[in-house]
C-alpha atoms as a PDB file:
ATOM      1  CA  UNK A   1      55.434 -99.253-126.643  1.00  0.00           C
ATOM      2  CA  UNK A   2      54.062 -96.603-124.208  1.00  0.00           C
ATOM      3  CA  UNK A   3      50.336 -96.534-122.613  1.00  0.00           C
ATOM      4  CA  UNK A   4      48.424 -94.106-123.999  1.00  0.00           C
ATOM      5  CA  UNK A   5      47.745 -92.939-120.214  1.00  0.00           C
ATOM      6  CA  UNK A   6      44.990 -90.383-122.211  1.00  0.00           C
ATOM      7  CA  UNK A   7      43.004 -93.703-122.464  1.00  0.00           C
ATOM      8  CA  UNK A   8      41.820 -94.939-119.075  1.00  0.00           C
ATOM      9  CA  UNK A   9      38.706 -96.457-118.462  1.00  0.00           C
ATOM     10  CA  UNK A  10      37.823 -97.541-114.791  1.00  0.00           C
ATOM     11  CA  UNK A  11      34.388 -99.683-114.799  1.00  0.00           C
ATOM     12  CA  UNK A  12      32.379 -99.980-111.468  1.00  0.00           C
ATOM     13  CA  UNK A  13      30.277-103.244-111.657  1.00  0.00           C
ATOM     14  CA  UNK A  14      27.271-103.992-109.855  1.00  0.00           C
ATOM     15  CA  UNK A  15      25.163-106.814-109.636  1.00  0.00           C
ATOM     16  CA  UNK A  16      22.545-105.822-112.295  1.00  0.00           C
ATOM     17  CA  UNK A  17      24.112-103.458-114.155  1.00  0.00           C
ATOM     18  CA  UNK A  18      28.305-101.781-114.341  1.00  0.00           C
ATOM     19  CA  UNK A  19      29.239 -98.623-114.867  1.00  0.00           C
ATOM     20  CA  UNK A  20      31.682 -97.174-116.472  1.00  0.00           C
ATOM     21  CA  UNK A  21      33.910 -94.049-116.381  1.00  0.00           C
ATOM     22  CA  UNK A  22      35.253 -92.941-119.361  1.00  0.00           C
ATOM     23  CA  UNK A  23      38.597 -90.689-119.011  1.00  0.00           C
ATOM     24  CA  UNK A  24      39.771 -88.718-121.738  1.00  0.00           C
ATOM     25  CA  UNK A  25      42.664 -86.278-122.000  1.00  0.00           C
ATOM     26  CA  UNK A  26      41.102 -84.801-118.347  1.00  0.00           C
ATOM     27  CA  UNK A  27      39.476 -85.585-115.588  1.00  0.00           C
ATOM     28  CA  UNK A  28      37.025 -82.794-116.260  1.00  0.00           C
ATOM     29  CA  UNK A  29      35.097 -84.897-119.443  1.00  0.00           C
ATOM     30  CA  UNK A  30      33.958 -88.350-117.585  1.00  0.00           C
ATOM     31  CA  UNK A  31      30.739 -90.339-119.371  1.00  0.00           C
ATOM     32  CA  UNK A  32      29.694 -92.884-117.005  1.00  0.00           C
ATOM     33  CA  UNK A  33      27.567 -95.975-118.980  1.00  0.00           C
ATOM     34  CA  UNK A  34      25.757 -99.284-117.796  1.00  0.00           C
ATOM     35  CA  UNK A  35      27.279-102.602-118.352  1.00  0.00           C
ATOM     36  CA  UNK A  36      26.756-105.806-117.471  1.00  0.00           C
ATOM     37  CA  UNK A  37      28.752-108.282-119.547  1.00  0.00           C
ATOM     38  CA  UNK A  38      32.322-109.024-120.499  1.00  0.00           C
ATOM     39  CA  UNK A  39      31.875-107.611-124.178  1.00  0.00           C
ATOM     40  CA  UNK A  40      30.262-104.625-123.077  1.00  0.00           C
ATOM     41  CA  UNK A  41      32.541-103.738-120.105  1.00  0.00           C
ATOM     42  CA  UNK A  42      36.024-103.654-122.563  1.00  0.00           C
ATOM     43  CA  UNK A  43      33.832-102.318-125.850  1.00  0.00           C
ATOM     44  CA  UNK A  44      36.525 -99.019-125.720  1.00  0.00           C
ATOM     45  CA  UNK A  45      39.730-101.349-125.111  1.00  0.00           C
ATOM     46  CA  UNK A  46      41.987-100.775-128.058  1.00  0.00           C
ATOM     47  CA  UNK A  47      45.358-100.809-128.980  1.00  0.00           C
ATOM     48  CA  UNK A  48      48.066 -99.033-126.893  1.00  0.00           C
ATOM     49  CA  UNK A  49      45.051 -98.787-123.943  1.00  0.00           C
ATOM     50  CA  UNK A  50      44.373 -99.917-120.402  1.00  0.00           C
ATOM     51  CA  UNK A  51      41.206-100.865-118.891  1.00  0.00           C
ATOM     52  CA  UNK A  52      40.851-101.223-115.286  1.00  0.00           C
ATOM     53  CA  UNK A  53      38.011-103.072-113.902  1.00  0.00           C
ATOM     54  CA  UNK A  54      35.446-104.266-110.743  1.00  0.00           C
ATOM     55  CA  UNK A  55      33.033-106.835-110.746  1.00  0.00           C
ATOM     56  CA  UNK A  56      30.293-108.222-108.747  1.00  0.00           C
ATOM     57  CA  UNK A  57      30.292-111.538-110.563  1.00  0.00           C
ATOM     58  CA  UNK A  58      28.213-110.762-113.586  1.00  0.00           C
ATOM     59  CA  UNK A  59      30.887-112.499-115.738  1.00  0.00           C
ATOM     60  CA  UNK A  60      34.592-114.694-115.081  1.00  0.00           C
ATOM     61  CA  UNK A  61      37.505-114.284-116.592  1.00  0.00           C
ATOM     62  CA  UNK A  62      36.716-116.721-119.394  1.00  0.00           C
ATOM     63  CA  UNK A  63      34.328-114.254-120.174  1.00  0.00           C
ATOM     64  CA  UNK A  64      37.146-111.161-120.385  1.00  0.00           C
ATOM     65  CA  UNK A  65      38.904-113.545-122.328  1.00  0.00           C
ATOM     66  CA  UNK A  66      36.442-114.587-124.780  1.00  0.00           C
ATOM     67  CA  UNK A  67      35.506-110.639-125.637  1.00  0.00           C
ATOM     68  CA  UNK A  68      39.343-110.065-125.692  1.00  0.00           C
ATOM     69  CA  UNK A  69      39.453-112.336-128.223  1.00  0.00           C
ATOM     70  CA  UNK A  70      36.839-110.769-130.335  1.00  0.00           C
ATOM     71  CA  UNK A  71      39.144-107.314-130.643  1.00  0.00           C
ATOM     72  CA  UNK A  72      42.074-109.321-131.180  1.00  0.00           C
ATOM     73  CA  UNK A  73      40.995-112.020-133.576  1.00  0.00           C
ATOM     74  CA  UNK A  74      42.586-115.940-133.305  1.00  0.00           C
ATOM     75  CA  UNK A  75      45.506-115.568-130.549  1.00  0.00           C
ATOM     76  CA  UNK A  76      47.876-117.708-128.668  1.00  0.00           C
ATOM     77  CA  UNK A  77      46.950-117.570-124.870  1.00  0.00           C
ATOM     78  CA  UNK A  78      48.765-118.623-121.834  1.00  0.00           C
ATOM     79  CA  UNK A  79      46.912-119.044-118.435  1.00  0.00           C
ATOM     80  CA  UNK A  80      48.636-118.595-114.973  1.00  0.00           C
ATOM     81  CA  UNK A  81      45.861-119.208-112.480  1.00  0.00           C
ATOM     82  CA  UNK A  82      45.380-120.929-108.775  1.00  0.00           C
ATOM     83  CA  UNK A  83      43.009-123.065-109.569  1.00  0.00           C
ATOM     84  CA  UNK A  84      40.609-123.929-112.535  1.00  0.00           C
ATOM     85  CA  UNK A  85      37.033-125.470-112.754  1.00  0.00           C
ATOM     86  CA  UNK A  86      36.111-127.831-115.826  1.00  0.00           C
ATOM     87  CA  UNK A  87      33.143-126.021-117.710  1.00  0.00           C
ATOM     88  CA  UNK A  88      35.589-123.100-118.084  1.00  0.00           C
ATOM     89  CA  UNK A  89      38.705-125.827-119.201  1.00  0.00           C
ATOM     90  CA  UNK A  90      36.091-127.126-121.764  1.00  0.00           C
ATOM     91  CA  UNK A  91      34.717-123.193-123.132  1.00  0.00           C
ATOM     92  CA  UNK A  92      39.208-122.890-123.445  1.00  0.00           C
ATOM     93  CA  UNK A  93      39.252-126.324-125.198  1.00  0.00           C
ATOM     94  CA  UNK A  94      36.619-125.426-127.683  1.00  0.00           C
ATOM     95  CA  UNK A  95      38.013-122.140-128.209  1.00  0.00           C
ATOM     96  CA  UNK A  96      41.527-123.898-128.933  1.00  0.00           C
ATOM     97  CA  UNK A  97      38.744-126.361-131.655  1.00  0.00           C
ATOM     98  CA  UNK A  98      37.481-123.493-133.189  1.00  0.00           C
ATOM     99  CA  UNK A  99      40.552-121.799-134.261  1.00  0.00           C
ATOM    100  CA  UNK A 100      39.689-118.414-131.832  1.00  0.00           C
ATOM    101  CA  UNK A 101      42.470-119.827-129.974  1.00  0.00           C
ATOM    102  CA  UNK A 102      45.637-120.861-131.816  1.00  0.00           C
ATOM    103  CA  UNK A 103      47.535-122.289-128.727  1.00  0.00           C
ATOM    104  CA  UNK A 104      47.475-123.087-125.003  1.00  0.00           C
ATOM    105  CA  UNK A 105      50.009-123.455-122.018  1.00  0.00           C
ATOM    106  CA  UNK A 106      48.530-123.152-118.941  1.00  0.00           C
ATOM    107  CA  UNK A 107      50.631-122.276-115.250  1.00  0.00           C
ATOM    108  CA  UNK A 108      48.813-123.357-111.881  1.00  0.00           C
ATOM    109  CA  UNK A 109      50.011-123.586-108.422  1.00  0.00           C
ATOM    110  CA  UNK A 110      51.018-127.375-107.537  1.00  0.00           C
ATOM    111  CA  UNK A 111      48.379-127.326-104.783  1.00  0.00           C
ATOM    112  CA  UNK A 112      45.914-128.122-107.677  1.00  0.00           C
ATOM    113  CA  UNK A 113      46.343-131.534-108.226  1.00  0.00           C
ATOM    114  CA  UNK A 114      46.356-132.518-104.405  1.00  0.00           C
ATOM    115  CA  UNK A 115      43.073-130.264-103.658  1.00  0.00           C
ATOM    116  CA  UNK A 116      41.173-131.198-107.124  1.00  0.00           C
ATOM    117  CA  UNK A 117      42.754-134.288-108.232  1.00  0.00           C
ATOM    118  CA  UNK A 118      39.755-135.271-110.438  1.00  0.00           C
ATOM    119  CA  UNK A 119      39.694-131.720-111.830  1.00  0.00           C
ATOM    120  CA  UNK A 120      43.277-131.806-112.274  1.00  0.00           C
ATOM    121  CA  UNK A 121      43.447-135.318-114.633  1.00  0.00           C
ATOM    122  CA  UNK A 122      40.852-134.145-116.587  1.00  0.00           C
ATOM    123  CA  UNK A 123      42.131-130.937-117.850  1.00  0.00           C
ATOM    124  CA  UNK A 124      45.411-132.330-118.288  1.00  0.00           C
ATOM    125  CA  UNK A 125      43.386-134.886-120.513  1.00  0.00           C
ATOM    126  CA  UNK A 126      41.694-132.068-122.366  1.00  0.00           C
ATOM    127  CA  UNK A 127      44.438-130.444-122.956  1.00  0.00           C
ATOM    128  CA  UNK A 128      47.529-132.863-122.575  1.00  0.00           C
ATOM    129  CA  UNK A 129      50.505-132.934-120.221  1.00  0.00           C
ATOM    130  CA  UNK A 130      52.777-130.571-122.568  1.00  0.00           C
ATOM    131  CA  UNK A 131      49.976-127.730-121.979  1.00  0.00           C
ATOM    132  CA  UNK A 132      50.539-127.463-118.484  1.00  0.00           C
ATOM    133  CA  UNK A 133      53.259-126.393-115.925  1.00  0.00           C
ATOM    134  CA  UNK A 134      52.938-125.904-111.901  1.00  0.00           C
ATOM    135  CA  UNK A 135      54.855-124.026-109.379  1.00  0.00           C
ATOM    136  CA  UNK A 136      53.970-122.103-106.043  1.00  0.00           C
ATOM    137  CA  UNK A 137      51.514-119.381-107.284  1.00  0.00           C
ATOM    138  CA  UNK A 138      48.830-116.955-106.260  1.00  0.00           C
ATOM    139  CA  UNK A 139      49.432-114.947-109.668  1.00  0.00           C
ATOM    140  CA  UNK A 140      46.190-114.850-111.487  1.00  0.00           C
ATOM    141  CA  UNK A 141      46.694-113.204-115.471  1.00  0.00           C
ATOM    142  CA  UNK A 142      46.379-114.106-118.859  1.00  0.00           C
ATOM    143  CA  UNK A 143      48.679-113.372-122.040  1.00  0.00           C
ATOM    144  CA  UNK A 144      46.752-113.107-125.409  1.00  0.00           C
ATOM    145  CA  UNK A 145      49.496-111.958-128.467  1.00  0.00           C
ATOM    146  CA  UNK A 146      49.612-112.001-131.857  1.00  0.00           C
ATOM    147  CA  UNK A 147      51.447-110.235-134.612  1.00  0.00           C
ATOM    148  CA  UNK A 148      49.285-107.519-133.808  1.00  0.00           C
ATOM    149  CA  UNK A 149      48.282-107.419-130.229  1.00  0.00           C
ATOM    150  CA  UNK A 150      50.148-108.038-126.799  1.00  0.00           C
ATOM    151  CA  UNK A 151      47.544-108.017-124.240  1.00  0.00           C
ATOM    152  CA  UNK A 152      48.130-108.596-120.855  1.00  0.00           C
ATOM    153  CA  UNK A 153      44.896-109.181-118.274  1.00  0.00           C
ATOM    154  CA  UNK A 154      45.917-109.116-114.431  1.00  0.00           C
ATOM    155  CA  UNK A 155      43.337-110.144-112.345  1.00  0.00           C
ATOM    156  CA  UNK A 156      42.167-111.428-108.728  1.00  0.00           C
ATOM    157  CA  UNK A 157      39.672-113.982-110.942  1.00  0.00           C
ATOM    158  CA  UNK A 158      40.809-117.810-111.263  1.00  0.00           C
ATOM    159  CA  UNK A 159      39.590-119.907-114.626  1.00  0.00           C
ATOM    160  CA  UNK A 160      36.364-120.618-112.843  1.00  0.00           C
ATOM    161  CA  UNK A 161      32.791-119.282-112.178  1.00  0.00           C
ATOM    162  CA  UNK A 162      32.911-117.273-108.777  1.00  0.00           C
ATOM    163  CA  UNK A 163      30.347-114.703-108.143  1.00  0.00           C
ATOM    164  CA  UNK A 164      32.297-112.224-105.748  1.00  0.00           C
ATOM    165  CA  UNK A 165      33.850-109.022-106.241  1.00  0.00           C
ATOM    166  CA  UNK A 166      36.586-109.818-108.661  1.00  0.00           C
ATOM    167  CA  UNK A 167      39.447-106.844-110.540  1.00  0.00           C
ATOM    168  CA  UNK A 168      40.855-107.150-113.853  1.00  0.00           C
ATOM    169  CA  UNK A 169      43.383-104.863-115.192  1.00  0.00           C
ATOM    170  CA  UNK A 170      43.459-104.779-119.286  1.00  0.00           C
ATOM    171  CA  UNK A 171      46.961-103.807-120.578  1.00  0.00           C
ATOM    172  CA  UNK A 172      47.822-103.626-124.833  1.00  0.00           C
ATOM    173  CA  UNK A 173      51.669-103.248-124.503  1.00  0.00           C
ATOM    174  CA  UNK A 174      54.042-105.000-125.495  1.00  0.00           C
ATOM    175  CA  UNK A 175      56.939-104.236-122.647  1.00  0.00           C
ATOM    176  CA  UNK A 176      53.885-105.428-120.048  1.00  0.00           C
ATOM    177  CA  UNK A 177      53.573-108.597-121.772  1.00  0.00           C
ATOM    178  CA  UNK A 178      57.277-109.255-121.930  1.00  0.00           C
ATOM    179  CA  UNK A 179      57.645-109.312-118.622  1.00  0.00           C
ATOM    180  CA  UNK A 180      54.945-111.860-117.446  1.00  0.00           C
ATOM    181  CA  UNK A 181      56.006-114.196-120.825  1.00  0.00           C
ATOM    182  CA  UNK A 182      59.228-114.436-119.673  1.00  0.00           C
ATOM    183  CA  UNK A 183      58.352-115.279-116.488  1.00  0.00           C
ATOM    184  CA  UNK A 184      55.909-118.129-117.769  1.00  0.00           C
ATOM    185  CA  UNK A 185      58.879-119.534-120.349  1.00  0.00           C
ATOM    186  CA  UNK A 186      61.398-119.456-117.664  1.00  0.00           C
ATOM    187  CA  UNK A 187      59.358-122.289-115.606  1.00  0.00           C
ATOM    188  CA  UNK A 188      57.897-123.918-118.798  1.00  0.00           C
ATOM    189  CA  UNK A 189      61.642-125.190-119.687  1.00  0.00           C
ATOM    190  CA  UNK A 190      62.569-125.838-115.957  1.00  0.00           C
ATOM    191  CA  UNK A 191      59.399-127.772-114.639  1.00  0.00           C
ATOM    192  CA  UNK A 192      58.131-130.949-116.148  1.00  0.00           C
ATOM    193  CA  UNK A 193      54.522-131.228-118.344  1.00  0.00           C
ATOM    194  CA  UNK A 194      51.935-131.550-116.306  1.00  0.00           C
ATOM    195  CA  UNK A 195      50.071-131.472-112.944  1.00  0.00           C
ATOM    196  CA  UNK A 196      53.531-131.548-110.064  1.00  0.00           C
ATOM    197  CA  UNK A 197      52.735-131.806-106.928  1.00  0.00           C
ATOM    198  CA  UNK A 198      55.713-132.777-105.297  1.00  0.00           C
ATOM    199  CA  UNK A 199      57.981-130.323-103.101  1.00  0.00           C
ATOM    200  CA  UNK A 200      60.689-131.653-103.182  1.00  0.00           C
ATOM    201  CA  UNK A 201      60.540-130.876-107.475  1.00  0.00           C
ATOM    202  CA  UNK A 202      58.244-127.960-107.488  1.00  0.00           C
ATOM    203  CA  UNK A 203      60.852-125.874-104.741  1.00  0.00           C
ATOM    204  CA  UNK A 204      64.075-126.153-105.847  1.00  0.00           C
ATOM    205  CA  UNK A 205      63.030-124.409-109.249  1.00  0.00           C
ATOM    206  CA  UNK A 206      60.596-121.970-107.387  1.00  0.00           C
ATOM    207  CA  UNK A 207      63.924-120.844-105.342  1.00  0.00           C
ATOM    208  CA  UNK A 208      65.772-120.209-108.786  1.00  0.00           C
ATOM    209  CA  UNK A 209      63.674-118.808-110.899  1.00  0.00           C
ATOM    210  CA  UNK A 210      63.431-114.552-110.612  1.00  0.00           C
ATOM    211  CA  UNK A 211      66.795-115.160-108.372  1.00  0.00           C
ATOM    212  CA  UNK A 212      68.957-113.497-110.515  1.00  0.00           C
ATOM    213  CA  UNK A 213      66.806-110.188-111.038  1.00  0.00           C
ATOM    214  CA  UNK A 214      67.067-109.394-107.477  1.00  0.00           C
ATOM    215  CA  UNK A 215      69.812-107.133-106.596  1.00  0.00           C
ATOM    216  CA  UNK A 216      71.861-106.609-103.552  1.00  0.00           C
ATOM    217  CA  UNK A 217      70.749-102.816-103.440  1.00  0.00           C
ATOM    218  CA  UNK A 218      67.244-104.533-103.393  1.00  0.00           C
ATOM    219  CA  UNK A 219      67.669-106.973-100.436  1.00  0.00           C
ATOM    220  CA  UNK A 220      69.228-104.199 -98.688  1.00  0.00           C
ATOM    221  CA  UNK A 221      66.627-101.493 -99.369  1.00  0.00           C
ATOM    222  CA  UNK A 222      64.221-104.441 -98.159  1.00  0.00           C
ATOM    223  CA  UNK A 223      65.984-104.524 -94.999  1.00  0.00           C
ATOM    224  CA  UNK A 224      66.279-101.013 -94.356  1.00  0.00           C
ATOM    225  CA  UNK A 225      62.703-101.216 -94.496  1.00  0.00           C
ATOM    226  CA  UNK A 226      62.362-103.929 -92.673  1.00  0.00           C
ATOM    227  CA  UNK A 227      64.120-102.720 -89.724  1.00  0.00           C
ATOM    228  CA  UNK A 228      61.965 -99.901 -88.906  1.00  0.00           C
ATOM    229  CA  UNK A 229      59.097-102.243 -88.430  1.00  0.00           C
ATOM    230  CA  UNK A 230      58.586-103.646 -84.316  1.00  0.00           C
ATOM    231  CA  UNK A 231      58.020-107.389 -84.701  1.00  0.00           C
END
């Protein structure tokens, strides 16, 4: 399923108020309009569509989820995030209650549990052991799918409030999605449920997993590249 590359919408968010440009078949015919929440800012995402987006903080990524959502309707959702803060955990956990979310599996670096070990009990609590899978990560995106939608959301935003300049990328294709779910199953059947810490378990399937998509034309174009670099 292609992008409709026709339909691009680039939003510029400020503290009081976003902006928007609105591309459309060219660049000639841009319509910029003021935003300033999550619902708002991805009001044009559709099917088959990309959004790309800046913020100043005026919403997280709970927020981009919960208005994904709402075009959607109930969805599964997986989570693959650095670190997570426990308002957010409960706004999932209700969403997961209320139906709007139909299931939950969550992917977080193994750092967590050793830098927020409080936070890290509780949301396995919330949302039980079988939820939740670590590894070594700094990948921040979200998977919402149905039978109608595959929406992928790659972002610099973790699952908690943190008013800085934050990106999301909004993607409705169903190649896109593949390729992060796979990634996310792969380590759900090779890491144990819930919060891992340890090295000596988290590494050796960090080391295997993706192993076999890399090529030997790709380590060597890597080290062609390499080479020309002074170290």
């Amino acid at each position: 399923m292609a992008i409709d590359l026709k339909l691009a919408l680039i939003f510029r968010v400020f503290f009081f108020m976003a902006y928007s440009l609105f591309q459309e078949q060219s660049l000639d015919k841009i319509e910029s309009h003021p935003y300033q929440y999550a619902r708002e800012a991805i009001s044009a995402f559709k099917k088959n569509s990309r959004i790309i987006g800046l913020t100043k903080g005026q919403f997280s990524l709970i927020d981009v989820i919960v208005a994904t959502l709402e075009k959607t309707g109930s969805a599964n959702v997986i989570l693959s995030t650095w670190a997570a803060g426990l308002r957010d955990a409960k706004v999932m956990k209700g969403l997961l209650s209320s139906g709007k979310v139909t299931s939950f599996n969550m992917l977080c670096d193994r750092s967590f549990s050793s830098r927020h070990e409080k936070y890290a009990t509780q949301i396995e609590n919330i949302f039980g052991k079988g939820c939740i899978r670590t590894t070594n990560t700094h990948a921040k995106f979200v998977l919402i799918w149905n039978d109608d939608w595959f929406v992928t959301i790659k972002t610099s935003m973790n699952l908690n409030h943190n008013p800085r300049f934050e990106t999301f990328d909004i993607d409705e294709s169903k190649e896109i999605f593949d390729f992060f779910h796979s990634h996310v199953m792969e380590l759900f059947e090779m890491m144990p449920e819930g919060f891992t810490e340890t090295r000596r378990i988290v590494n050796p399937v960090f080391d295997k997993t993706l192993k076999d998509n890399v090529s030997k034309s790709d380590s060597k174009e890597f080290q062609n590249i390499a080479s020309g670099f002074s170290w």
